[in-house]
Protein backbone atom coordinates (compact mmCIF):
# COMPACT_ATOMS: atom_id res chain seq x y z
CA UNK A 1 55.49 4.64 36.91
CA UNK A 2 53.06 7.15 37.82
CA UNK A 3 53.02 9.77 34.16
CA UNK A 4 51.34 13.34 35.22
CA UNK A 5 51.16 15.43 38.09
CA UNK A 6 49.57 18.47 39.11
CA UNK A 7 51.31 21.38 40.47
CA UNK A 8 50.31 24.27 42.34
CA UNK A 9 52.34 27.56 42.39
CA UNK A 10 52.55 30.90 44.39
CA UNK A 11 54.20 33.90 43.15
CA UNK A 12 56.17 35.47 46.00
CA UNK A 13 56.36 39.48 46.33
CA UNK A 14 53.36 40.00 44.04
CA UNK A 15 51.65 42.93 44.51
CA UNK A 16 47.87 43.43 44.91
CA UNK A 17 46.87 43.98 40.98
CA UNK A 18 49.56 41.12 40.34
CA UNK A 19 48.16 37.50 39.20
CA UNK A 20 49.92 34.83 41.73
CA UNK A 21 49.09 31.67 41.71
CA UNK A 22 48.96 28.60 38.57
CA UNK A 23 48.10 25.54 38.16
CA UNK A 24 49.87 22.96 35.55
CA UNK A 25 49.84 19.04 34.64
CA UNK A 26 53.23 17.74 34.07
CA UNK A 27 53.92 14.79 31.97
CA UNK A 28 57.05 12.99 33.94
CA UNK A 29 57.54 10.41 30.82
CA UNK A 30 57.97 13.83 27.93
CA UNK A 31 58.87 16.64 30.52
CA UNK A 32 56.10 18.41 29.05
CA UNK A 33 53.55 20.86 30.51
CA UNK A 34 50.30 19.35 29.30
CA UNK A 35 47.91 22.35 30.79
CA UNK A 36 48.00 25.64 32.74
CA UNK A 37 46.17 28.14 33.90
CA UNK A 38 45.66 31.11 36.42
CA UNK A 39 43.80 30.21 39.33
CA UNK A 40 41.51 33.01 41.03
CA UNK A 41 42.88 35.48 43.66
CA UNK A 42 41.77 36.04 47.22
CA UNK A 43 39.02 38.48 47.52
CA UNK A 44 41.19 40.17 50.61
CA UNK A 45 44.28 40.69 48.39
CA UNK A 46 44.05 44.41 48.12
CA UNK A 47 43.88 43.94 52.24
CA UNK A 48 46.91 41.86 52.43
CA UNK A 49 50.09 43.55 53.93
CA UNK A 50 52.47 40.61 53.62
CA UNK A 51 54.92 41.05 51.37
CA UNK A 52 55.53 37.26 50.38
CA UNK A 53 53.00 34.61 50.99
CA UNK A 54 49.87 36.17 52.60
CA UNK A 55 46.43 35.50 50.66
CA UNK A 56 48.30 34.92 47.50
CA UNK A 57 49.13 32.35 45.32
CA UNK A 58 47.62 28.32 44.69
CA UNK A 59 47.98 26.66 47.91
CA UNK A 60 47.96 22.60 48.78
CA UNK A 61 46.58 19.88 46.23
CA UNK A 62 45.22 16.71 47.00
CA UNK A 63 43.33 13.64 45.57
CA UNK A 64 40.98 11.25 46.82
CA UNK A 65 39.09 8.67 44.42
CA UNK A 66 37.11 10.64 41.87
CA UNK A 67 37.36 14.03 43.41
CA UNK A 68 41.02 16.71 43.34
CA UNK A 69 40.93 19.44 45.92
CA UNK A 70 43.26 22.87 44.98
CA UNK A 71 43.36 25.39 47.95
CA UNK A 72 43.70 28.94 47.81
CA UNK A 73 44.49 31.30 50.65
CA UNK A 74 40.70 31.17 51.96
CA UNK A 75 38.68 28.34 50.00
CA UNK A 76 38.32 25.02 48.11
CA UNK A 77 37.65 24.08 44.78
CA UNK A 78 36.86 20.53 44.11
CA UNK A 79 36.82 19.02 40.25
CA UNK A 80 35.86 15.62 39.13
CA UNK A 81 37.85 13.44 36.70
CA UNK A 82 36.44 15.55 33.46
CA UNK A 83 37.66 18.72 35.58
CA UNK A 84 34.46 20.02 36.02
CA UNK A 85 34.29 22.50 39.25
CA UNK A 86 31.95 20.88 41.65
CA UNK A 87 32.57 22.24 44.69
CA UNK A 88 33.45 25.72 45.61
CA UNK A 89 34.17 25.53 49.77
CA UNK A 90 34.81 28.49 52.08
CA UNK A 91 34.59 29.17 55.29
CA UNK A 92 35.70 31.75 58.03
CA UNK A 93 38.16 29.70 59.89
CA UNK A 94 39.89 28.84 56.25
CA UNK A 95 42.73 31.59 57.17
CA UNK A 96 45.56 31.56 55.11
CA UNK A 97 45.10 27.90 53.96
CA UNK A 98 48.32 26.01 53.46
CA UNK A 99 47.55 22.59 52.91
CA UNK A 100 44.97 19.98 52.43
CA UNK A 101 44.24 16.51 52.55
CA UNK A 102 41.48 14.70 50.87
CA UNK A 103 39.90 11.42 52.18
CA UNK A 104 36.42 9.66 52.20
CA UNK A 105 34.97 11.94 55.48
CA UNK A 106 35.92 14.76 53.70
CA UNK A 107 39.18 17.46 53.43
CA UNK A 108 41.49 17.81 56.23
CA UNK A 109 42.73 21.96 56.07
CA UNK A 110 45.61 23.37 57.64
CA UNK A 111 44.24 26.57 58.42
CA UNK A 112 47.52 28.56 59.52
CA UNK A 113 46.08 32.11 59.73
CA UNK A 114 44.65 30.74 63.23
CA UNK A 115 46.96 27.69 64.05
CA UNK A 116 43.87 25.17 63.64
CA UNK A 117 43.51 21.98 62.11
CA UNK A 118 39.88 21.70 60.32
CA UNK A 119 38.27 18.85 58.59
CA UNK A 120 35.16 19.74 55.97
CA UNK A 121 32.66 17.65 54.53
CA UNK A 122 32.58 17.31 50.68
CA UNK A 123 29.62 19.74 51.33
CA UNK A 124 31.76 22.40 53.14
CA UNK A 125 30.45 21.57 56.82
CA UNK A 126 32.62 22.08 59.17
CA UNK A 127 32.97 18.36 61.03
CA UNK A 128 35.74 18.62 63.34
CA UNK A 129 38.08 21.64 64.48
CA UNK A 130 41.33 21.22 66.01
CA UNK A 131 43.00 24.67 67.80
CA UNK A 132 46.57 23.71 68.13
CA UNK A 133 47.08 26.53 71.04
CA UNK A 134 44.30 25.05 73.24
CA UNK A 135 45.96 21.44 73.16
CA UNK A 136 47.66 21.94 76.49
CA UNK A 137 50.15 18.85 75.84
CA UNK A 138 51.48 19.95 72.24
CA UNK A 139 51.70 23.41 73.65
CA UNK A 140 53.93 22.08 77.07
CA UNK A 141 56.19 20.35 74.82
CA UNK A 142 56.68 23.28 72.11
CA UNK A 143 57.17 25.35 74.79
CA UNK A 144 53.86 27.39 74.63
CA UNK A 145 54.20 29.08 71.09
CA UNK A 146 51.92 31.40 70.66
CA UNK A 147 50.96 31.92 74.36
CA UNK A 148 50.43 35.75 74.18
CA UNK A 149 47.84 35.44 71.44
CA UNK A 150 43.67 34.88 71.72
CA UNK A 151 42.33 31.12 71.66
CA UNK A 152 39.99 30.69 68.32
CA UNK A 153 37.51 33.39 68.30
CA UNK A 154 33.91 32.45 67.13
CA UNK A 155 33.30 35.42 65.88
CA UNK A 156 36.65 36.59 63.90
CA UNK A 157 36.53 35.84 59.94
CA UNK A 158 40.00 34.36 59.92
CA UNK A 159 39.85 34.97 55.88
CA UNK A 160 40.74 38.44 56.30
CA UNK A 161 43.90 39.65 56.93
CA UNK A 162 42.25 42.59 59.06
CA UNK A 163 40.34 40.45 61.01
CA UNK A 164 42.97 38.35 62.24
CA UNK A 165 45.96 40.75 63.32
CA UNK A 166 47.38 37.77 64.90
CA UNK A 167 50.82 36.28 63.76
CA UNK A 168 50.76 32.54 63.85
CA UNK A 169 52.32 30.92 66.11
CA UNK A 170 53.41 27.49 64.79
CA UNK A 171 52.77 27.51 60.80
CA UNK A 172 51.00 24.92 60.41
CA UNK A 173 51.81 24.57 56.41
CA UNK A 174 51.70 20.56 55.77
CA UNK A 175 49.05 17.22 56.29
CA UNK A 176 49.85 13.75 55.55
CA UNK A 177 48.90 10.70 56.06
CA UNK A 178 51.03 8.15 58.18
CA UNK A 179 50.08 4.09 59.05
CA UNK A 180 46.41 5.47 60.07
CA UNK A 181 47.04 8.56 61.58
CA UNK A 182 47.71 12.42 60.60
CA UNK A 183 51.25 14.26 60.13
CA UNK A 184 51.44 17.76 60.51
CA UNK A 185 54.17 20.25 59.72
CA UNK A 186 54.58 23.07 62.13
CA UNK A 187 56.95 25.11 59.73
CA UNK A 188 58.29 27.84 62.20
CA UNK A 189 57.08 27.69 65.92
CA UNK A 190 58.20 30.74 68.08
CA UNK A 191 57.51 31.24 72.09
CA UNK A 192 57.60 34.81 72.29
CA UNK A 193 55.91 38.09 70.98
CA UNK A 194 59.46 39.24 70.50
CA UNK A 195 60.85 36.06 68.80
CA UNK A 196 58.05 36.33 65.70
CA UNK A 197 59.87 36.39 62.65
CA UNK A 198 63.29 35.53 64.24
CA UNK A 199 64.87 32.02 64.21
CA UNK A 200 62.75 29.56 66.18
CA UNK A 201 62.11 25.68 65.75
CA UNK A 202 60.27 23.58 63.33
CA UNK A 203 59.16 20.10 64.00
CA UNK A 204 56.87 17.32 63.04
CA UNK A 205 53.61 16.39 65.26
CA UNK A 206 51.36 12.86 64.99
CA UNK A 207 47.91 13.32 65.14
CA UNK A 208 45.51 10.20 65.93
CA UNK A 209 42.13 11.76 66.19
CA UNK A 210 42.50 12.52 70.27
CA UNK A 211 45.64 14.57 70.79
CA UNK A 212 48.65 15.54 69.19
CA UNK A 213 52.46 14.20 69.73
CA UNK A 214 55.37 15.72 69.01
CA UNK A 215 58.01 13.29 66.94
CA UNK A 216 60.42 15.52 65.43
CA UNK A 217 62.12 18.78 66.06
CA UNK A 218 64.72 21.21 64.57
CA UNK A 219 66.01 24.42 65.83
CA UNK A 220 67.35 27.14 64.50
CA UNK A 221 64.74 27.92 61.75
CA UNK A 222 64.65 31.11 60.16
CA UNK A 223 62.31 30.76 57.67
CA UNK A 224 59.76 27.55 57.58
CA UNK A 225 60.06 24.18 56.40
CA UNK A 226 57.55 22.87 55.07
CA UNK A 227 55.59 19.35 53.66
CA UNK A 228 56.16 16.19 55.87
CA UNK A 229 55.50 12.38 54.59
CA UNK A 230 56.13 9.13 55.91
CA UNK A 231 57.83 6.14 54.10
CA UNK A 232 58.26 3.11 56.61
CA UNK A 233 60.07 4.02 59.64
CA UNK A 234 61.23 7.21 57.87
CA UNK A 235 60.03 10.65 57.88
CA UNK A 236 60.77 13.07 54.78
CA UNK A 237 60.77 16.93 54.82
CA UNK A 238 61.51 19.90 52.88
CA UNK A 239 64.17 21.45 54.84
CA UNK A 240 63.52 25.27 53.46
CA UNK A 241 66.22 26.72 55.44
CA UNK A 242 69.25 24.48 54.43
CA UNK A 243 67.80 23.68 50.52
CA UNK A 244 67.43 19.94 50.97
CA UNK A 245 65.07 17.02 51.25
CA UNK A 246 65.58 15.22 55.01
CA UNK A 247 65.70 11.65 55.35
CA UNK A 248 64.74 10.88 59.05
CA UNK A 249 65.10 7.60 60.27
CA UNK A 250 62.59 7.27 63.42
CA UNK A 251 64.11 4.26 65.34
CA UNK A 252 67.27 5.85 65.59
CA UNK A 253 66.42 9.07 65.25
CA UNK A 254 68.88 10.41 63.00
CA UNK A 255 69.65 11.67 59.82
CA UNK A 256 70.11 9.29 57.29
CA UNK A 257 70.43 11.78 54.15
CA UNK A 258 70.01 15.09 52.95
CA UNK A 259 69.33 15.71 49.09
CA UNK A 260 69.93 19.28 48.24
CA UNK A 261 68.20 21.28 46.30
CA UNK A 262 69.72 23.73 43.22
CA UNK A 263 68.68 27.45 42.69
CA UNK A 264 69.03 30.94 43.55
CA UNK A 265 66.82 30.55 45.90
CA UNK A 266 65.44 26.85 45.83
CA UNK A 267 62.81 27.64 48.42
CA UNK A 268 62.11 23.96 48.96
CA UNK A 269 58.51 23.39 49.03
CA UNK A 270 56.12 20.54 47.53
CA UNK A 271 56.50 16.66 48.10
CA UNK A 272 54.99 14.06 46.95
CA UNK A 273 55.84 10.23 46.31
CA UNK A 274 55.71 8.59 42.81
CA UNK A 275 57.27 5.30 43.83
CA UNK A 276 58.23 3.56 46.64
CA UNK A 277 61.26 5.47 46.86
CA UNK A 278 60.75 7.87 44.25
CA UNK A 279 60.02 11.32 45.38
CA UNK A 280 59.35 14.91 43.58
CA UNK A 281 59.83 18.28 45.08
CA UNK A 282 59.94 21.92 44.13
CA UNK A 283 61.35 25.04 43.94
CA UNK A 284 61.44 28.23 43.13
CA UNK A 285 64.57 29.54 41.25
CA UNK A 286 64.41 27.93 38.91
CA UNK A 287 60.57 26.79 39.07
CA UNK A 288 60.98 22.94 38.69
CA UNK A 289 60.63 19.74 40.66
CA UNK A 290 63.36 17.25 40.88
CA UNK A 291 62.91 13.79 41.82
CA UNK A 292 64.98 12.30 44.50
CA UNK A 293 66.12 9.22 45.24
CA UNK A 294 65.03 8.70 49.12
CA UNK A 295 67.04 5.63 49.93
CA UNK A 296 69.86 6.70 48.19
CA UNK A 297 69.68 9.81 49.00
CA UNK A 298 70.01 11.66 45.28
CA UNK A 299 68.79 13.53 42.52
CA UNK A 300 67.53 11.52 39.58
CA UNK A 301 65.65 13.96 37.36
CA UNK A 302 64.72 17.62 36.91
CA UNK A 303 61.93 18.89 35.37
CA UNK A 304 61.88 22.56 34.61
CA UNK A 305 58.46 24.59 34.80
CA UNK A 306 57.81 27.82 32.54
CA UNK A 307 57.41 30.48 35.42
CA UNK A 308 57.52 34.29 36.00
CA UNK A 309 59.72 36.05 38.51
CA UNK A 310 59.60 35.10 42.47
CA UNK A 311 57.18 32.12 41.07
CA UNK A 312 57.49 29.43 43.77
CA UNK A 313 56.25 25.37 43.46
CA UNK A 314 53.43 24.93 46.20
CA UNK A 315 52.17 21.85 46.20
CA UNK A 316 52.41 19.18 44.53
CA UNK A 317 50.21 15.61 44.07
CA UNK A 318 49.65 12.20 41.76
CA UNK A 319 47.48 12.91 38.98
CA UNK A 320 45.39 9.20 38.78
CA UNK A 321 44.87 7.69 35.57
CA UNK A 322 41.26 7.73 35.68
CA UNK A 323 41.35 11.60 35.38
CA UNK A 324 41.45 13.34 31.82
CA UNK A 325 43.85 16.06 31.06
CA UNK A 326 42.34 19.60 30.78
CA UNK A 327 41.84 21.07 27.71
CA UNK A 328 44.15 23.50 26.35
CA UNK A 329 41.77 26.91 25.89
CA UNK A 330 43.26 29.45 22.87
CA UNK A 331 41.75 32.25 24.61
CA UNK A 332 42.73 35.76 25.65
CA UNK A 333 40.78 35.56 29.62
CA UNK A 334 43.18 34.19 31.71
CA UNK A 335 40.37 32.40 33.79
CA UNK A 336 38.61 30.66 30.40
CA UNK A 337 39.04 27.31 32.09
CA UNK A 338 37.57 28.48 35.41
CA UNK A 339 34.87 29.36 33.74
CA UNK A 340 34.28 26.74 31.57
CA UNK A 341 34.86 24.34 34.58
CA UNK A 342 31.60 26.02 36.15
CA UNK A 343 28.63 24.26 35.92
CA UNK A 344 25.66 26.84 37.86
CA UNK A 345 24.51 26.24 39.91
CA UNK A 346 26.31 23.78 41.45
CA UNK A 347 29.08 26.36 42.24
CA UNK A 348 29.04 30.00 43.33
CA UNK A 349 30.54 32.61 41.21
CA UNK A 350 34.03 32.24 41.68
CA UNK A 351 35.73 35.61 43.40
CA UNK A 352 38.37 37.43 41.21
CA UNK A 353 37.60 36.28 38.09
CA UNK A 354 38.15 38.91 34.97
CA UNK A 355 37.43 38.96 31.69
């Protein structure tokens, strides 16, 4: 059975001189909280007006051979297996980063302050960029989300929160990898000016490298789902608006279970599989991850997670055995391990840190 994971964390409704985002390595076989730390804020949080998610917060996590990727709102950092930083990647179409997805070519970004899809070398070059509202099919069969906004603009530094005054139109908030192609999660798509931040639809979209297909959708969303994975012929999500885990079987295309979620709010959010059908996810009230039972569509174990008020579970990944755990650091500066991580000058200074 796979023994640690790490776990990425946002605190919602933090304001601007608020720390909001942590990082921790949880030992499934004690329960135990091996390591955390603060992770560093956006350098456009004072310019933030969102009152939940915005530029704060630890985004998605993901691991690919001898490299893990964290995300924050508008960059990468990349540690090898003795959790050295080795890579510090940013970029102005990195907009509200949601999620990531490591592989050999590189990381695949849901940027979702501009709707895009992006994949980065392990450089930081931009290799491939995907606009979501110039893909004429998805945008026919979602019914043209997003139609009164502007296409990508070259010239806009989607890392700012001024720059962009654009609401996205499909939250793009989840990657995954499904029998050799791409899933993404479009969280909350909405048609109309009028309809942003009302109830709209969520669904699930293939990706295979040409064009995008639509496999799933669900309407009435009021706030986003988010995280999608693929087991079989089943798709998983995290059903935010009705506190669950969804079981979808594909060749019927139904339902086949719904594990709920406890707390006050769950906010369900984070997925990742730890055995065939073994599954964790998180939440926010309390902070924990439970794992579920997929096929028999259950809860089999909750872990709880020593958080702070409005602190949410982001993302969450497989921690491989090959990788150390990071040292525990008995010092006062909250960002010790960031900068002890550091090795200059392979990295740039790391924005927000404080002594």
């Amino acid at each position: 059975m796979t023994r640690r994971v790490v776990i990425t964390s946002v605190v919602r409704y933090a304001v601007p001189t608020e720390m909001s985002g942590w990082l921790r390595v949880l030992d499934l076989a004690t329960g135990e909280t091996n390591f955390k730390t603060l992770v560093p804020e956006s350098v456009w949080r004072r310019h933030d007006p969102n009152p939940r998610g915005g530029t704060r917060g630890t985004r998605g996590v993901s691991v690919h051979g001898e490299r893990l990727v964290i995300a924050g709102a508008d960059r990468l950092y990349v540690f090898d297996t003795h959790w050295r930083l080795v890579g510090e990647l940013t970029h102005r179409l990195m907009g509200d980063v949601h999620d990531v997805l490591a592989e050999e070519r590189g990381i695949w970004v849901a940027s979702t302050g501009c709707d895009a899809l992006l994949l980065y070398d392990w450089d930081g070059e931009l290799l491939e960029t995907w606009p979501l509202r110039e893909d004429e099919r998805l945008m026919a069969e979602l019914g043209r989300p997003g139609h009164w906004l502007p296409l990508l603009e070259p010239d806009v530094d989607y890392r700012d929160p001024r720059a962009r005054n654009v609401f996205d139109a499909m939250h793009l908030n989840g990657l995954a990898h499904g029998n050799g192609v791409l899933l993404l999660s479009l969280g909350r798509v909405t048609t109309r000016e009028e309809d942003a931040g009302r109830a709209g639809s969520s669904a699930i979209v293939r990706f295979d490298g040409v064009g995008f297909e639509v496999l799933y959708r669900r309407a009435g969303v009021v706030v986003p789902n988010h995280n999608v994975a693929e087991a079989d012929d089943r798709l998983l999500f995290n059903d935010s608006n009705r506190h669950c885990v969804v079981v979808h079987d594909r060749r019927t295309n139904t339902e086949v279970g719904a594990v709920s979620i406890p707390g006050d709010p769950p906010f369900v959010r984070g997925l990742a599989r730890v055995e065939p059908d073994l599954w964790l996810v998180g939440s926010q009230a309390p902070l924990a991850v439970y794992a579920v039972d997929a096929e028999r569509a259950r809860r089999v174990a909750e872990y709880r997670l020593d958080g702070v008020e409005h602190e949410a579970v982001y993302g969450i990944s497989v921690l491989p055995e090959t990788f150390a755990t990071p040292q525990r650091l008995h010092d006062p500066d909250p960002y010790a391990f960031w900068k002890r991580a550091a090795l200059p000058p392979t990295v740039t200074p790391i924005p927000g840190l404080t002594a």
